[in-house]
Structures are given as C-alpha cells and as structure tokens.
N, C-alpha and C. Protein backbone atom coordinates (compact mmCIF):
# COMPACT_ATOMS: atom_id res chain seq x y z
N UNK A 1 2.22 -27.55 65.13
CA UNK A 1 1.92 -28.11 63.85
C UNK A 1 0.82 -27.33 63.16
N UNK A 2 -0.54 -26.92 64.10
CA UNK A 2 -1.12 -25.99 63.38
C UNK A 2 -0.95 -24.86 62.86
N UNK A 3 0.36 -24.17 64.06
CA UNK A 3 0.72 -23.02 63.45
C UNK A 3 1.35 -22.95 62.29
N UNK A 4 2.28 -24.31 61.85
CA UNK A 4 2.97 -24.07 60.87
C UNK A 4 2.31 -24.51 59.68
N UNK A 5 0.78 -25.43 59.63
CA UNK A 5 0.22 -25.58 58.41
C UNK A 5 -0.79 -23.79 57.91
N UNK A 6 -0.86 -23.31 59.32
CA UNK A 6 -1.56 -21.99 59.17
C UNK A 6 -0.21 -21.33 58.28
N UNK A 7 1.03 -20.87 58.75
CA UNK A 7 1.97 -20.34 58.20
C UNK A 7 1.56 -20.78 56.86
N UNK A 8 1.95 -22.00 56.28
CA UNK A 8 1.78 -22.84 55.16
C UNK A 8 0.78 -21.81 54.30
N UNK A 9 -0.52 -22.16 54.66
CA UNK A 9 -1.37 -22.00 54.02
C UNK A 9 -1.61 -20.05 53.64
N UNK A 10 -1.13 -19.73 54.98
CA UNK A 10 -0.70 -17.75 54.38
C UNK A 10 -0.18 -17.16 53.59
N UNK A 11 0.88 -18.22 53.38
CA UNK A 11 1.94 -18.15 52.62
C UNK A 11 2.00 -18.29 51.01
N UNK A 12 1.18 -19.66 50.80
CA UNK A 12 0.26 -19.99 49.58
C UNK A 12 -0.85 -18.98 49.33
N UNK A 13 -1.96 -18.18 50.37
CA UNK A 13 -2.82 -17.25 49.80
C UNK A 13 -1.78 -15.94 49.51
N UNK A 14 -1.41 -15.82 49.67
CA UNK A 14 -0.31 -14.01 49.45
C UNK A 14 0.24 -14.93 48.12
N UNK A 15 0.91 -15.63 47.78
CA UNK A 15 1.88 -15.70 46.68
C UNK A 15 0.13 -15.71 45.99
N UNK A 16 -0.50 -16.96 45.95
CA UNK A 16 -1.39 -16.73 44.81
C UNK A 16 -2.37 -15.98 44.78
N UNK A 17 -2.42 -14.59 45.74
CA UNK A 17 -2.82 -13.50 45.47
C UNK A 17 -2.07 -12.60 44.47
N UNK A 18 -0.42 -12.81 44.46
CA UNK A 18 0.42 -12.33 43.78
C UNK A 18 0.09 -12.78 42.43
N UNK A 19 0.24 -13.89 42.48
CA UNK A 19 0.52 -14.89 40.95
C UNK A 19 -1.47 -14.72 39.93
N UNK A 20 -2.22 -14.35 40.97
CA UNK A 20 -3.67 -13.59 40.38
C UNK A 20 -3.32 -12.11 39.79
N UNK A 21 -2.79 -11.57 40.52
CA UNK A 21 -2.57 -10.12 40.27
C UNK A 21 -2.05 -10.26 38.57
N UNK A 22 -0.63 -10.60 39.15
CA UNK A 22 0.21 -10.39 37.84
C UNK A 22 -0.60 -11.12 36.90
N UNK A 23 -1.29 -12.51 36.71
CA UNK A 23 -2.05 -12.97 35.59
C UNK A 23 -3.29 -12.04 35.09
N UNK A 24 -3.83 -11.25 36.02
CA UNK A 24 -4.98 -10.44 35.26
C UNK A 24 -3.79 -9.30 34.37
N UNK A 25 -2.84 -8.54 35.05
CA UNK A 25 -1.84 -7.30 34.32
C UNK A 25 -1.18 -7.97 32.99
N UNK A 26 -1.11 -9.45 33.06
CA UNK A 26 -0.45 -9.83 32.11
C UNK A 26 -2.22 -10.49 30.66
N UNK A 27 -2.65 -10.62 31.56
CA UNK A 27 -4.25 -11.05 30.86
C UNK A 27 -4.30 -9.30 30.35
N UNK A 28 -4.47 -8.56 30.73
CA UNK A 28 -4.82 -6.98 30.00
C UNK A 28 -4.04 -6.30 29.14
N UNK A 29 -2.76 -6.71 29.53
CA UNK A 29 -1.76 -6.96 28.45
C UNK A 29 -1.64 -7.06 26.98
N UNK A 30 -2.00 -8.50 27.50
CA UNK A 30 -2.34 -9.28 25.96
C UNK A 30 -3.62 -8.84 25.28
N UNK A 31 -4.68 -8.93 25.99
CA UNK A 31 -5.64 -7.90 25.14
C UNK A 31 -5.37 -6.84 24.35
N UNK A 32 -4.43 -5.70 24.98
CA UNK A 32 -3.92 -4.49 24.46
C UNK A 32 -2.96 -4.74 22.99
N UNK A 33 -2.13 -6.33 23.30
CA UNK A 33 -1.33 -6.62 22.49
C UNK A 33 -2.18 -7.08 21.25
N UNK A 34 -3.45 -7.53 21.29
CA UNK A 34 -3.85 -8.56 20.34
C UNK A 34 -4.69 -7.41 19.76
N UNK A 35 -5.22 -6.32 20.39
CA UNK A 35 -5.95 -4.84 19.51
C UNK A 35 -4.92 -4.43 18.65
N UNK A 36 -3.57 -4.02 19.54
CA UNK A 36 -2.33 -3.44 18.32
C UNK A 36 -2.69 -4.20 17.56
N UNK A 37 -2.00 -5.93 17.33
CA UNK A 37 -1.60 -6.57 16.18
C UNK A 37 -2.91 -6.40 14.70
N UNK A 38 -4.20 -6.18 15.77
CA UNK A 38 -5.31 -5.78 14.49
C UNK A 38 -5.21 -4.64 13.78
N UNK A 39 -5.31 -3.86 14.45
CA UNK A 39 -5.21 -2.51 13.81
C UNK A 39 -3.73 -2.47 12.72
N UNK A 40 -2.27 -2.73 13.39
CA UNK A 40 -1.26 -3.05 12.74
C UNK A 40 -1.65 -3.99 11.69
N UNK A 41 -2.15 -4.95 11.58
CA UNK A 41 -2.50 -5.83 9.96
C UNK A 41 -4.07 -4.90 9.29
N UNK A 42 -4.79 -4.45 10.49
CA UNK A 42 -5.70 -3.34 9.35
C UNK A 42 -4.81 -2.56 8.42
N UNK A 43 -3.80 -1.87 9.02
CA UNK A 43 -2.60 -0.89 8.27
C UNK A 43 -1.91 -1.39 7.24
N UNK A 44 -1.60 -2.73 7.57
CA UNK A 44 -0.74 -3.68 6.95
C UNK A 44 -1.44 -3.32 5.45
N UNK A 45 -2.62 -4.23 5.66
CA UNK A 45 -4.03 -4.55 3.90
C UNK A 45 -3.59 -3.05 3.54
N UNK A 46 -3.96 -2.07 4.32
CA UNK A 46 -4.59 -0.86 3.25
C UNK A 46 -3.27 -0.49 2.58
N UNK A 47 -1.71 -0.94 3.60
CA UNK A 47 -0.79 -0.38 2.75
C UNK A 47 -0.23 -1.35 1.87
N UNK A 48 -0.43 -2.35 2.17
CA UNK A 48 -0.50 -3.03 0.46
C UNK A 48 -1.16 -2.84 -0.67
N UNK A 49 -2.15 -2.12 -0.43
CA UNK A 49 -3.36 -1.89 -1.33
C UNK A 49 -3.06 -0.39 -1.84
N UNK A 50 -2.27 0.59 -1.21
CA UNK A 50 -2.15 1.79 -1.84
C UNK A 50 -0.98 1.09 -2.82
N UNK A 51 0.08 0.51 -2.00
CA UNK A 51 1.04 -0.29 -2.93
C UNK A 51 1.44 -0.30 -4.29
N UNK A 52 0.61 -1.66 -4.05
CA UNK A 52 -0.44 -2.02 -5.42
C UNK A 52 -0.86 -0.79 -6.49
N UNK A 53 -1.91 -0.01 -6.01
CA UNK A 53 -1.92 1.03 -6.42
C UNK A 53 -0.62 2.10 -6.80
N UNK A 54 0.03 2.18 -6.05
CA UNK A 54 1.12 3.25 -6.97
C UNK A 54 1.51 2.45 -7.59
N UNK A 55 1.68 1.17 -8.09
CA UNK A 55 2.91 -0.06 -8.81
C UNK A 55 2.34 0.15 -10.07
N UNK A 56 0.78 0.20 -10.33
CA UNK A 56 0.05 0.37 -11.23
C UNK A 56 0.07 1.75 -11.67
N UNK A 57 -0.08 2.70 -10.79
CA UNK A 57 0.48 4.05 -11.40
C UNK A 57 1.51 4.00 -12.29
N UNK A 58 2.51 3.61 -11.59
CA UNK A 58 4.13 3.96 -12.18
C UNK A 58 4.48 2.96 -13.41
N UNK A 59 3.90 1.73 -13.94
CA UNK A 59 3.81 1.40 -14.92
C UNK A 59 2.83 2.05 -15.97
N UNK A 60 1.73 3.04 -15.28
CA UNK A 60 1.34 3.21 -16.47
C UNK A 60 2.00 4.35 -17.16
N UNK A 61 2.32 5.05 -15.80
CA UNK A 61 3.37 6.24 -16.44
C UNK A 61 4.45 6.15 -16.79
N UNK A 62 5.26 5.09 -16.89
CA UNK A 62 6.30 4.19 -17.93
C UNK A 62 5.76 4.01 -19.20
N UNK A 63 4.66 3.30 -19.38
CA UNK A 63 4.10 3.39 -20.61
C UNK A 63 3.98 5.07 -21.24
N UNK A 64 2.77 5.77 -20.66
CA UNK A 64 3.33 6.73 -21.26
C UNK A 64 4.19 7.75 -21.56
N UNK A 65 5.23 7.17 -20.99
CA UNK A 65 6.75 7.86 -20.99
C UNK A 65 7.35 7.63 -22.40
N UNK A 66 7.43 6.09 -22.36
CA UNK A 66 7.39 5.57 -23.67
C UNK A 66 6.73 5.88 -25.12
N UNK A 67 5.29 6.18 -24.94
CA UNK A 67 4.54 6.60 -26.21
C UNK A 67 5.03 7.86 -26.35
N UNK A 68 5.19 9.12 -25.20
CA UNK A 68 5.71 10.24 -25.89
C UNK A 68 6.37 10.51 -26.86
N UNK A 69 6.21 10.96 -28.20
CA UNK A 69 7.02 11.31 -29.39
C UNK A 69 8.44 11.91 -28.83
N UNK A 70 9.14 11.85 -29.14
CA UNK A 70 10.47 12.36 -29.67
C UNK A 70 10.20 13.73 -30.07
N UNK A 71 11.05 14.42 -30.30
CA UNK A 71 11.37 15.59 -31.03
C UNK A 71 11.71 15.25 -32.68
N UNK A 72 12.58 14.27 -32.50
CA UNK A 72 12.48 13.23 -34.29
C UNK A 72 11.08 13.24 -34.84
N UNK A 73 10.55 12.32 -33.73
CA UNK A 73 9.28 11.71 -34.81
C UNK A 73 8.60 12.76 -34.83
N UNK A 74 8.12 14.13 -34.05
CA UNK A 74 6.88 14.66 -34.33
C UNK A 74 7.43 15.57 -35.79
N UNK A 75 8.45 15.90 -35.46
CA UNK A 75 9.10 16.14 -37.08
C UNK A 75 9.03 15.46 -38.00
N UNK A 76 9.09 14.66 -37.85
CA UNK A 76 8.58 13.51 -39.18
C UNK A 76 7.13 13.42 -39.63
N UNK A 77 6.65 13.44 -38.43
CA UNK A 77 5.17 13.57 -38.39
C UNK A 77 4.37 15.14 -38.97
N UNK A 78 5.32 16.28 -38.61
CA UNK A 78 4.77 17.32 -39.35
C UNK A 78 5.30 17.31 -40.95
N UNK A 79 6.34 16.87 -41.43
CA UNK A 79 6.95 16.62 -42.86
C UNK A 79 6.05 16.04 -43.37
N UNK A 80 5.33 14.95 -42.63
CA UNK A 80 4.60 14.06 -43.59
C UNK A 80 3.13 14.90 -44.03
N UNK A 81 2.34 15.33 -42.72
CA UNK A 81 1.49 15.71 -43.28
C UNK A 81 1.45 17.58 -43.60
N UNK A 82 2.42 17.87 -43.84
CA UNK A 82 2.97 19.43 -45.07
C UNK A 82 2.90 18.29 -46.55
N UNK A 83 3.26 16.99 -46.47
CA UNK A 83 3.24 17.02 -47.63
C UNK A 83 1.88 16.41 -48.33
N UNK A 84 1.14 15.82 -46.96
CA UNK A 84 -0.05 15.05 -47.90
C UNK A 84 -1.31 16.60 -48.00
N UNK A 85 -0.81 17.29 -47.11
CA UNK A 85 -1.40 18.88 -47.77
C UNK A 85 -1.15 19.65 -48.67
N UNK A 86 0.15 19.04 -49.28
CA UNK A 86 0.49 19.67 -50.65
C UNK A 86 -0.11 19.38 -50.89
N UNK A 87 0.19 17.73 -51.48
CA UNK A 87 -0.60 17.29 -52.40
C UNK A 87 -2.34 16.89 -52.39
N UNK A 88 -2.83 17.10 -51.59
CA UNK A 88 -4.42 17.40 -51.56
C UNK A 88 -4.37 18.56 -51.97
N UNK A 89 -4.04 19.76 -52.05
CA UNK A 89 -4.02 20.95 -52.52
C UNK A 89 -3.67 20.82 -54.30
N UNK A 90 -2.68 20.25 -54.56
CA UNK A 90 -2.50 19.95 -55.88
C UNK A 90 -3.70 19.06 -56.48
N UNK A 91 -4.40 18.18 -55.55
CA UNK A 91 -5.48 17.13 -56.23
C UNK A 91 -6.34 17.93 -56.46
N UNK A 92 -6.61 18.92 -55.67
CA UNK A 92 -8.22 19.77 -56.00
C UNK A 92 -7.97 20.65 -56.77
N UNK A 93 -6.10 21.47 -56.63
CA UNK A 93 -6.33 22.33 -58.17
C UNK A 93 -6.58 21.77 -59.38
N UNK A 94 -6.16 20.33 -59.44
CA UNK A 94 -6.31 19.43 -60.52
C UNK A 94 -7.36 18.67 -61.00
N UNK A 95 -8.54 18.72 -59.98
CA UNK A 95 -10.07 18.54 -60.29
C UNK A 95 -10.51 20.23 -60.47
N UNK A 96 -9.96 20.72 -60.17
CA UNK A 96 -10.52 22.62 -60.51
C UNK A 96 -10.96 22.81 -62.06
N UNK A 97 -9.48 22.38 -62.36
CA UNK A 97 -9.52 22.59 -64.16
C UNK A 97 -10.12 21.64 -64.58
C-alpha cells in the first residue's frame, strides 16, 4: 500500500513537473505574444496616421487639379488682358492730347 501511494505520489510530481514546465514555455509565450500585439498596434496608429496623411494629400491635389486653367481659359485670360492693354494704352494717348 505504501508502495503504491509512493508510485501515486511520483507519478503526480513528474506530470506536475511536466504541467510547470509547459506553463512557464507557454507563460513566455504569451509575453512574446503580448510585445508583438504592441508593437503591431504601435504600427497600426502610425499607419493610420500616414493614412490620413496621404488622404489629405490627394484631396488637396484634386483640388488643385481642378483649379488648373485649361488651355481655353488661359486664352481667354490672355484676350482679355491684350485688350484692357489696348485700351489703357488708348486712355493715356487720350489724356496725352
């Protein structure tokens, strides 16, 4: 009977020498796991934040995609002022005399 509560009890220190082992490998583990997941959501913020940043780029360079003149309008735009230089040229020959 003693031998077999001795058996017993050998039997119980080896497994929960085992079942220690694997809980510290699985305890160091998770440490390792819970550094990734930081660093991975550090990465996460900053790449939302460049994001963000190009989203704001690329609308503004939509906008000025948009304001760029035409080939129309800056033609229009040089017609107009050939002509308000005529006629300032005609106003001052006409204060001359």
């Amino acid at each position: 009977m003693v031998s077999e509560l001795q058996s017993t009890l050998s039997r119980l220190r080896s497994k929960s020498g085992v079942l220690l082992e694997k809980y510290h490998a699985l305890k160091h583990e998770n440490e390792a796991l819970a550094e990734e997941n930081r660093q991975l959501r550090d990465r996460l913020a900053q790449l939302d934040k460049e994001l963000e940043r190009l989203r704001l780029d690329y609308d503004y360079l939509q906008m000025a995609r948009m304001i760029t003149p035409t080939r129309e309008s800056v033609m229009q735009s040089r017609e107009i002022l050939a002509k308000l230089v005529h006629d300032v040229d005609k106003c001052i020959s006409q204060l001359m005399e």
